[in-house]
Protein backbone atom coordinates (compact mmCIF):
# COMPACT_ATOMS: atom_id res chain seq x y z
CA UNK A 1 13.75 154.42 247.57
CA UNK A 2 11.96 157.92 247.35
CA UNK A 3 11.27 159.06 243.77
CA UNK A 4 8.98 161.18 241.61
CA UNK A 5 6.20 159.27 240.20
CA UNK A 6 3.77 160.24 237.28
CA UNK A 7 0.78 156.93 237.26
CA UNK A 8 -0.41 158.54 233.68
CA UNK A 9 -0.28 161.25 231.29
CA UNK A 10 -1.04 164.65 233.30
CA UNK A 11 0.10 168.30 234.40
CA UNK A 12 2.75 168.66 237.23
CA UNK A 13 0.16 168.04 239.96
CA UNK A 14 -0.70 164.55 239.45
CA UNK A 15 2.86 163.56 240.04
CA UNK A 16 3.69 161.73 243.83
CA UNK A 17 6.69 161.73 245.92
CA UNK A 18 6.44 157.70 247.39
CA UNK A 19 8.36 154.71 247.17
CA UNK A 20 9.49 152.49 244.35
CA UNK A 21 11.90 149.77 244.35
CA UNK A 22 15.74 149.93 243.97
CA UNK A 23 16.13 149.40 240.39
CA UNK A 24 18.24 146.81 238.75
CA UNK A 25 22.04 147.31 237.53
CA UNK A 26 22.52 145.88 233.82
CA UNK A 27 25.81 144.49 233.22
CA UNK A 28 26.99 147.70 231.28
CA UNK A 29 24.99 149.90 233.98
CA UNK A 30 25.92 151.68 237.17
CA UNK A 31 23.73 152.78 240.42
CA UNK A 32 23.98 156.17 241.22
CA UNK A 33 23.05 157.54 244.15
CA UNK A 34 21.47 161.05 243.37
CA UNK A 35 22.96 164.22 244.98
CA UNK A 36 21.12 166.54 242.67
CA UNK A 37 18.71 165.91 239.68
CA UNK A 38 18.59 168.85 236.68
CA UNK A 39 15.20 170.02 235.44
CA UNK A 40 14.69 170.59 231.98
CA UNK A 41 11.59 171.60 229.71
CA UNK A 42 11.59 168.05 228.00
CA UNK A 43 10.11 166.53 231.34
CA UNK A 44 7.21 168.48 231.28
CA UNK A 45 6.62 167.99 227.90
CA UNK A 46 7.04 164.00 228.15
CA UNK A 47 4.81 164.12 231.43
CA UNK A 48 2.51 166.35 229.05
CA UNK A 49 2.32 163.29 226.56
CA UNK A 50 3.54 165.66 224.07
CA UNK A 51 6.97 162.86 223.17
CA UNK A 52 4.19 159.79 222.71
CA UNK A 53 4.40 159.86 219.15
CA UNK A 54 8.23 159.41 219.07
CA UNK A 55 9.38 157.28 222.41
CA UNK A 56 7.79 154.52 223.88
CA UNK A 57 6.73 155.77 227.31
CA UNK A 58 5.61 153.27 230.31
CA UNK A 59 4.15 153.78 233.64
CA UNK A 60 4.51 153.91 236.41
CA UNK A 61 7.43 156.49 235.14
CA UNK A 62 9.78 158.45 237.03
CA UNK A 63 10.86 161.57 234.90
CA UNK A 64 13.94 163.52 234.70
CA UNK A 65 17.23 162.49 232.38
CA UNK A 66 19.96 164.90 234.25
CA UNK A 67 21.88 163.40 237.25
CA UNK A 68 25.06 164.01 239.59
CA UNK A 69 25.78 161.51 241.95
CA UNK A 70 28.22 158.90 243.14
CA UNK A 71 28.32 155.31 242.42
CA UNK A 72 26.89 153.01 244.51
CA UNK A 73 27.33 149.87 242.11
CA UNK A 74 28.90 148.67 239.40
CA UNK A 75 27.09 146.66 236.58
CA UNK A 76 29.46 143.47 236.18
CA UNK A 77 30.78 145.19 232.46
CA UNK A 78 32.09 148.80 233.71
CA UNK A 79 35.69 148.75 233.83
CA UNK A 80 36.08 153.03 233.13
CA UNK A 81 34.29 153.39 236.93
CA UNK A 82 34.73 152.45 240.71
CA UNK A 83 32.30 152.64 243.17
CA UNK A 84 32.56 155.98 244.82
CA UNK A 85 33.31 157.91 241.72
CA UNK A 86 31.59 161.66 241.91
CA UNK A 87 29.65 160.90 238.19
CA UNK A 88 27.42 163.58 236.50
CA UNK A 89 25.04 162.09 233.36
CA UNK A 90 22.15 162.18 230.28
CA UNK A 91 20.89 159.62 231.58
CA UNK A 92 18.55 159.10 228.27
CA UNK A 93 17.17 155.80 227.05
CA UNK A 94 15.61 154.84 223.67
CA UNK A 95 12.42 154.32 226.16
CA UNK A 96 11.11 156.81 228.97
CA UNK A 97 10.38 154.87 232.34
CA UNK A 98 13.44 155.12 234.96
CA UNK A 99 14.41 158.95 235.14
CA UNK A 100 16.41 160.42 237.62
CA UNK A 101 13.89 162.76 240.08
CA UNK A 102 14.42 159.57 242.72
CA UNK A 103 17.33 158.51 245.48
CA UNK A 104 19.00 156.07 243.16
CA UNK A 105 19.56 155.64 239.63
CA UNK A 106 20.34 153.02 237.30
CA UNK A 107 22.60 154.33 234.71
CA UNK A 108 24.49 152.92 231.63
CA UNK A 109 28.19 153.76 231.64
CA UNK A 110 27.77 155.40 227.95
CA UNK A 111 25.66 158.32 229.12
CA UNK A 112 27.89 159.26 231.88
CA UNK A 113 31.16 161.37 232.75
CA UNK A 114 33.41 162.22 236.08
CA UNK A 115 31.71 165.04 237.73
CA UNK A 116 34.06 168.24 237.53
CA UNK A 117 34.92 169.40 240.97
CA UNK A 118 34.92 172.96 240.16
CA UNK A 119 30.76 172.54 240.19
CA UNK A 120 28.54 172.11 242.79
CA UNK A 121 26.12 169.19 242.81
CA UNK A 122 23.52 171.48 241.57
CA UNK A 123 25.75 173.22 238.92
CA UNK A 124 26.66 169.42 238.18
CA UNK A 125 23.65 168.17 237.77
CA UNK A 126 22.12 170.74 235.36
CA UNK A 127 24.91 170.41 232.77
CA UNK A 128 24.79 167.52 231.13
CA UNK A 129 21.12 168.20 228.77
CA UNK A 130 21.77 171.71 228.48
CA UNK A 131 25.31 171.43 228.02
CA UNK A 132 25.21 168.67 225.43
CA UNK A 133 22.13 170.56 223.39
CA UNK A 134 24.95 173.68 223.02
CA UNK A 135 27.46 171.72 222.30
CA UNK A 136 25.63 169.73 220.05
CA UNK A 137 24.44 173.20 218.50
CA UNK A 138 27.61 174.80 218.27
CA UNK A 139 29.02 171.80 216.41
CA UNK A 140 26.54 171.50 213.69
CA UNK A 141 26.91 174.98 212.24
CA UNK A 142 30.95 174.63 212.61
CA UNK A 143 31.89 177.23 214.66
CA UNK A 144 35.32 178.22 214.62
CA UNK A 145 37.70 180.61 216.19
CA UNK A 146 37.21 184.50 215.54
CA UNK A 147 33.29 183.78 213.87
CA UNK A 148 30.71 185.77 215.16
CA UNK A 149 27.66 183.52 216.43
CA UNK A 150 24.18 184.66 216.94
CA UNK A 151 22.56 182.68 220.25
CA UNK A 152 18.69 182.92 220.50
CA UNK A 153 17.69 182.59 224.01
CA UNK A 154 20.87 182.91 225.28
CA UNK A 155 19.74 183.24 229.02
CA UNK A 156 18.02 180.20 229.72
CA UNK A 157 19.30 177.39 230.60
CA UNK A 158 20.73 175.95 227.33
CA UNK A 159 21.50 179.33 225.72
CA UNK A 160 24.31 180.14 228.71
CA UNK A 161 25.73 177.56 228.51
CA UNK A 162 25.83 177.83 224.34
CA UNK A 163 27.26 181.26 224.90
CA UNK A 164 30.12 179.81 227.51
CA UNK A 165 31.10 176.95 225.01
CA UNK A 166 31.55 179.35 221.95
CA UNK A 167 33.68 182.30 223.60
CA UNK A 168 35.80 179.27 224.97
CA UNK A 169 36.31 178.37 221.26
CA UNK A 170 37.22 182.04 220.67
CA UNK A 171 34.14 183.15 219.10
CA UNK A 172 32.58 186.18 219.02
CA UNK A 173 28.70 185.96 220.65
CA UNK A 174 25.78 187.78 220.27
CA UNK A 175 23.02 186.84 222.35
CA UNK A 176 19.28 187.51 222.67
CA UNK A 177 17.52 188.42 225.64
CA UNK A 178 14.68 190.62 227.81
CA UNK A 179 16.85 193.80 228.88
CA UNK A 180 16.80 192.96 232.21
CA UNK A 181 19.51 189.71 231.35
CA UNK A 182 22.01 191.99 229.73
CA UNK A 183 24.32 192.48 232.22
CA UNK A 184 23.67 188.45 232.91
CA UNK A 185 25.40 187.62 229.07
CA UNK A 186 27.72 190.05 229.34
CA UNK A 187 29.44 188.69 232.18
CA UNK A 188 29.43 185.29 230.10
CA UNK A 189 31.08 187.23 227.36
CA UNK A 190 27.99 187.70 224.69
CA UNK A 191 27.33 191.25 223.38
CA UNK A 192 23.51 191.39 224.71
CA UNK A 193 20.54 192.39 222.30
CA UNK A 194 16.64 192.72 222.93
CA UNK A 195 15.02 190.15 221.36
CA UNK A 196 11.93 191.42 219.47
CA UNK A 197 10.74 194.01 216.75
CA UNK A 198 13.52 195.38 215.13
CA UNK A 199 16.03 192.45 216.06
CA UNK A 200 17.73 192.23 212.81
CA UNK A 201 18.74 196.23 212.97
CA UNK A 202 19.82 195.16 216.08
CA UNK A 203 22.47 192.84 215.40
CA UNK A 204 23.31 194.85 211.97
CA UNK A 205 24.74 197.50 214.14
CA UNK A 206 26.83 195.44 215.48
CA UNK A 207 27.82 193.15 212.93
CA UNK A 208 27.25 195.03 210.07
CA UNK A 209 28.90 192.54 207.51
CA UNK A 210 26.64 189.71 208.52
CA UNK A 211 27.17 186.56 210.55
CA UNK A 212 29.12 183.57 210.34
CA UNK A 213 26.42 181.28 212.30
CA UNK A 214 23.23 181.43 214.29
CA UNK A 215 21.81 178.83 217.07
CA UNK A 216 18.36 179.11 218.02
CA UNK A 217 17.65 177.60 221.32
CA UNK A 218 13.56 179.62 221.69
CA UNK A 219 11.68 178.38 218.47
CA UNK A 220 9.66 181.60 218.26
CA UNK A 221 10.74 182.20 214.38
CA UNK A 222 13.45 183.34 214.32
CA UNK A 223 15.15 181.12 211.32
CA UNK A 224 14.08 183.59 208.59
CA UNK A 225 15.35 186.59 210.72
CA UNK A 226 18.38 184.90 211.00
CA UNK A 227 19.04 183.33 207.79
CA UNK A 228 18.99 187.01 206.47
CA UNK A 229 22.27 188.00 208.30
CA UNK A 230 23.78 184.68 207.92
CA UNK A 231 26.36 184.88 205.09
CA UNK A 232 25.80 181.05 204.71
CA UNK A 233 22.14 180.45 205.28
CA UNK A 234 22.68 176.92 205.87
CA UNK A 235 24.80 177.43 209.38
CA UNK A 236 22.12 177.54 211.29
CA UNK A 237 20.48 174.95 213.71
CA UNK A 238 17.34 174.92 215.82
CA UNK A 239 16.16 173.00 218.97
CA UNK A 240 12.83 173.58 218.84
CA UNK A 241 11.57 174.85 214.95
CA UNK A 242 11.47 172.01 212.98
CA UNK A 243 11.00 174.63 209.92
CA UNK A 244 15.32 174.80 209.82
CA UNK A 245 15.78 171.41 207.91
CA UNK A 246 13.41 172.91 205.37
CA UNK A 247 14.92 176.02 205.19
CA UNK A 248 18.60 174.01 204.86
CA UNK A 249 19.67 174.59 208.11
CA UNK A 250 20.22 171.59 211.29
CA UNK A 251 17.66 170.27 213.87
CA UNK A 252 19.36 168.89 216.83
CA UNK A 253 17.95 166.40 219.14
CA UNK A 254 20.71 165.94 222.03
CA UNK A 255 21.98 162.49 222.49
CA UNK A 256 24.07 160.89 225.04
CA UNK A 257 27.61 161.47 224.48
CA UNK A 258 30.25 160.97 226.99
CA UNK A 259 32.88 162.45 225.00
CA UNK A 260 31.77 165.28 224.75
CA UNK A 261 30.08 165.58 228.44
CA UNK A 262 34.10 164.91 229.20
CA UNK A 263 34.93 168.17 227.44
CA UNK A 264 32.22 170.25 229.11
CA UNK A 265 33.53 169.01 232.61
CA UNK A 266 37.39 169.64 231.28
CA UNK A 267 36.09 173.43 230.53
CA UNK A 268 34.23 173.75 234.20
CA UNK A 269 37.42 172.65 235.96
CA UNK A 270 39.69 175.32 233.73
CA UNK A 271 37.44 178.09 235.07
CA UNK A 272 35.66 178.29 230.91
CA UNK A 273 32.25 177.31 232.19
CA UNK A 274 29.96 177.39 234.89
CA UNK A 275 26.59 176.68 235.33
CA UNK A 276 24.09 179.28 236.05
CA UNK A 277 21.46 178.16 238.92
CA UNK A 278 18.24 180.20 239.00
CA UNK A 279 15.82 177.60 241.31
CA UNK A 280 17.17 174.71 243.78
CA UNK A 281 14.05 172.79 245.04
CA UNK A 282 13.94 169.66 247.52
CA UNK A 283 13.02 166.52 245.38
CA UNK A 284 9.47 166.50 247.09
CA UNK A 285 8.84 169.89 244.97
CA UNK A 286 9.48 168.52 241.67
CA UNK A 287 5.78 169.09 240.46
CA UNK A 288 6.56 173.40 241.63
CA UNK A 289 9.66 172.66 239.82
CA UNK A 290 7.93 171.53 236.38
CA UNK A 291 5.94 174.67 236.37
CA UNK A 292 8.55 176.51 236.95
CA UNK A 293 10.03 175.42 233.89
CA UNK A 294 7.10 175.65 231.96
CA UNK A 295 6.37 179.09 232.19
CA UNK A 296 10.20 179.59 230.51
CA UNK A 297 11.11 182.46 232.26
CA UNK A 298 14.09 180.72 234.09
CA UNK A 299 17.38 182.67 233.66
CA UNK A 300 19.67 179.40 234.36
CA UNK A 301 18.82 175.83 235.84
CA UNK A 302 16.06 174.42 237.76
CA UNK A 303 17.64 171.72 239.68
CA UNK A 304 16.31 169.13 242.35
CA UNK A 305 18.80 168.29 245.78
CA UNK A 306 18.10 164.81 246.35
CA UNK A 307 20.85 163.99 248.79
């Protein structure tokens, strides 16, 4: 099959688009055959090295961790799928070797969820990190209906999607952004402010009793800014500022969780959520695609079409 390989630690460049071997089906595993593989910032970093002193890593290592597909195989233990099934999936093990920038995939049936046909293959395929890191978010600080929520980032690729997830809950959303993504969020149904000097005046104006909860999907300290608004200082969680679990708030490190990809694909198909696409690249680009994500500036997915 064709895939994405990386032969050592590196930048974006040293990857190479060449041939690897089918790869084996467990007995609680499926083979997927990619249609469409989501970028995300955490390949970059674990092609970087920067995840070596957390996750074993091996070589020769194919990266990526968002798929849509259908299945080619079933693992002899996988009675919730049939071959043929449109599947979308985290495709995240405890170690980093067989990622999903390649034709086929070998998946376990935990990490993975019916596609929902109201999204493309793209829009499919870069839901499932993103989507799970907001929902993961949103659940940690407790979000209910008629709370006002403060997203950081609320653009990118995980921050959209955050937004989507908490108006469908019937929350009120503020979100962060440049100027030039305001009209962006508010046709996801945030109430847009420039990030920046003067931030907290900002969102004072509009909330001028405080907030209920804050999720911070940029890292660029914002937890103190945000704890001062917060009527709770503890609802608040971070992906990136490890700072928050000092400061009593949540740090959330997405896992695979079919449940709740199910609920993100139930809110696609009732016309709650979509997926916001800002790059598609062939899977031959995936080292243009890894820069592209590094340089953050992505308003939406990155996504590779495989096939």
């Amino acid at each position: 099959m064709k895939a994405i390989i990386a032969n050592s630690y590196g930048n974006p460049d040293s990857l190479v688009y060449g041939e690897l071997p089918e790869p084996k089906v467990g007995p609680d595993q499926v083979l997927i055959r990619v249609r469409a593989a989501g970028v995300n910032p955490v390949d970059w970093k674990v092609l970087a090295g920067y995840l070596d002193p957390i996750m074993y890593i091996h070589f020769p290592l194919v990266p990526g961790w968002d798929v849509a597909g259908v299945i080619a195989k079933l693992g002899d233990d996988v009675p919730e799928f049939q071959v043929g099934d449109e599947v979308i999936g985290y495709v995240r093990r405890d170690e980093v070797q067989h990622g999903t920038y390649a034709e086929f995939v070998a998946a376990p049936a935990r990490t993975l969820a019916h596609k929902p046909a109201a999204l493309s293959w793209e829009q499919a395929a870069g839901l499932p990190l993103a989507g799970l890191t907001a929902h993961a978010a949103i659940e940690r600080v407790g979000l209910r209906t008629g709370e006002t929520l403060v997203v950081h980032g609320a653009a990118g690729g995980v921050g959209s999607l955050g937004v989507q997830i908490a108006v469908a809950r019937g929350a009120r959303v503020i979100g962060t952004a440049s100027a030039r993504n305001h009209d962006f969020l508010r046709e996801l149904g945030a109430e847009p402010v420039t990030y920046g000097d003067g931030l907290a005046d900002r969102v004072r104006e509009l909330a001028p009793r405080g907030i209920d909860a804050a999720v911070d999907f940029v890292g660029s300290g914002v937890i103190d800014l945000s704890q001062s608004l917060l009527r709770d200082r503890t609802r608040i969680a971070s992906i990136a500022d490890g700072e928050v679990r000092d400061k009593g708030g949540q740090l959330v490190w997405v896992r695979p969780d079919a449940v709740a990809l199910r609920e993100l694909a139930d809110l696609a198909d009732a016309g709650k959520l979509t997926v916001p696409i800002d790059t598609v690249l062939p899977l031959e680009r995936a080292a243009e695609a890894l820069t592209l994500s590094s340089q953050g500036r992505a308003r939406g997915k990155i996504v590779l079409g495989v096939g």
